[in-house]
C-alpha atoms as a PDB file:
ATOM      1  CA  UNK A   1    -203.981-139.610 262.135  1.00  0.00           C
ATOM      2  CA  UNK A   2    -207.582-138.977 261.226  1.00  0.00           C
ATOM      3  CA  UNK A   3    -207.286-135.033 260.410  1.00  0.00           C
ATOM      4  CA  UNK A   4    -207.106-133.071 257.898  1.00  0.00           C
ATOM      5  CA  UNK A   5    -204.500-130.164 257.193  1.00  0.00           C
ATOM      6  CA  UNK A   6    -205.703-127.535 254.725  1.00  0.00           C
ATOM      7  CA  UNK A   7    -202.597-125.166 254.940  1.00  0.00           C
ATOM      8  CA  UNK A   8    -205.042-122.483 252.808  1.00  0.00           C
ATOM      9  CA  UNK A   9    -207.761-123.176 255.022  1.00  0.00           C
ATOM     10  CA  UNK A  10    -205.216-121.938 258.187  1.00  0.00           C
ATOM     11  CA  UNK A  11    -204.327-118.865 255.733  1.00  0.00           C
ATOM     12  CA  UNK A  12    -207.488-117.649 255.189  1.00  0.00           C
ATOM     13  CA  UNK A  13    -207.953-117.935 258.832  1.00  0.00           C
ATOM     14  CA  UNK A  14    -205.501-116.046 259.647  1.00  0.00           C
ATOM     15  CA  UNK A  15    -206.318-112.732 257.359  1.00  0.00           C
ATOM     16  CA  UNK A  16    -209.475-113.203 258.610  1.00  0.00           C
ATOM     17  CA  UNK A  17    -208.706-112.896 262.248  1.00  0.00           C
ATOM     18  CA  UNK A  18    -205.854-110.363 261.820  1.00  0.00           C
ATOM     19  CA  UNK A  19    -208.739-108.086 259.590  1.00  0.00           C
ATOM     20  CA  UNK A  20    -210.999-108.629 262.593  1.00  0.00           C
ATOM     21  CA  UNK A  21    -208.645-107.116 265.131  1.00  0.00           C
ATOM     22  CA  UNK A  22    -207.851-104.398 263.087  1.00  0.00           C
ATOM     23  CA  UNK A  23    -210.995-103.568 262.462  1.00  0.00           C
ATOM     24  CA  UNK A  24    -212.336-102.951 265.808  1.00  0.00           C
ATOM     25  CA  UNK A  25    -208.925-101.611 267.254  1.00  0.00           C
ATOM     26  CA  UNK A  26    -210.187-102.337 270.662  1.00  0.00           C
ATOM     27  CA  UNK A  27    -210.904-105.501 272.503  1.00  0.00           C
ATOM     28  CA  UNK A  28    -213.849-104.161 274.068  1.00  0.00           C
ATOM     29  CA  UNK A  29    -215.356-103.499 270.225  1.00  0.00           C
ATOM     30  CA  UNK A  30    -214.016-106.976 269.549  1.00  0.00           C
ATOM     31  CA  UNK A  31    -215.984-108.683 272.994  1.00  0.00           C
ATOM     32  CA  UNK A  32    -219.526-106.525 271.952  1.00  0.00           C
ATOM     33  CA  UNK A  33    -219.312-107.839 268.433  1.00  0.00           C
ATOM     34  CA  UNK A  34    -218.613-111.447 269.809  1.00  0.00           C
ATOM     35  CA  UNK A  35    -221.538-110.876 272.130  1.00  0.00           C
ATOM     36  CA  UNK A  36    -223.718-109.660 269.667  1.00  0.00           C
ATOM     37  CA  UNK A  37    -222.747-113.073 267.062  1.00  0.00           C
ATOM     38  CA  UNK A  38    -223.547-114.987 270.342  1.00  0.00           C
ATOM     39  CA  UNK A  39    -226.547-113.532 270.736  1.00  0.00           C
ATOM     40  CA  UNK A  40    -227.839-114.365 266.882  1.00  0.00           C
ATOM     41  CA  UNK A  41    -226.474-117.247 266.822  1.00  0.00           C
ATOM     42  CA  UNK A  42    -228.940-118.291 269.947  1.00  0.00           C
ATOM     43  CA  UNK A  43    -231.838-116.498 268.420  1.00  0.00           C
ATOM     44  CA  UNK A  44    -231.577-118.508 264.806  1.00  0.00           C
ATOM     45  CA  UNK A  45    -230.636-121.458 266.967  1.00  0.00           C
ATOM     46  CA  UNK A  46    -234.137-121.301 268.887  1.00  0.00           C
ATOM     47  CA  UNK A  47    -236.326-120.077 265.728  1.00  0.00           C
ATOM     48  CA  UNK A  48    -235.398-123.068 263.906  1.00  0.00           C
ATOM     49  CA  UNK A  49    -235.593-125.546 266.881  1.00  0.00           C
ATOM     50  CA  UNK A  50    -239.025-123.970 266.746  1.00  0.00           C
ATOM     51  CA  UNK A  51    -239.947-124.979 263.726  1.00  0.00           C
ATOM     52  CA  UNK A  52    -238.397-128.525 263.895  1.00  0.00           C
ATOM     53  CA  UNK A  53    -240.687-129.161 267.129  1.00  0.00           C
ATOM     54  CA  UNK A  54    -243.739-127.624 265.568  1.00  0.00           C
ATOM     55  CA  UNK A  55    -243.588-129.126 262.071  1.00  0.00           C
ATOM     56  CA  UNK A  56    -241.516-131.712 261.932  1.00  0.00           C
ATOM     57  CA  UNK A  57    -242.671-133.653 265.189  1.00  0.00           C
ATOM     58  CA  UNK A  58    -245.773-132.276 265.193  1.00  0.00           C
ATOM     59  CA  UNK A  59    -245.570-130.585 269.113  1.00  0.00           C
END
């Protein structure tokens, strides 16, 4: 009670991940590219958090 099933959703999911894997054929190639999405994730993360604090609250 209080989800939502999107069986389509769960396909597309599912190609994606399977294209993933068989796209870097290794899990080490799979761990640097999840690294590396980690990485920009925390950059974007902290440029924006920049601008919040500088413009927004005036820091």
């Amino acid at each position: 009670m209080g989800q939502i099933y999107a069986p389509g959703i769960n396909w597309i999911l599912l190609v994606a991940v399977v294209a993933a894997v068989l796209g870097f054929r290794s899990s080490t190639a799979l761990g640097s590219a999840y690294g590396i999405a980690v990485t920009g994730t925390m950059l974007i993360t902290t440029v924006l958090t920049f601008f919040v604090v500088r413009y927004a609250w005036h820091y």
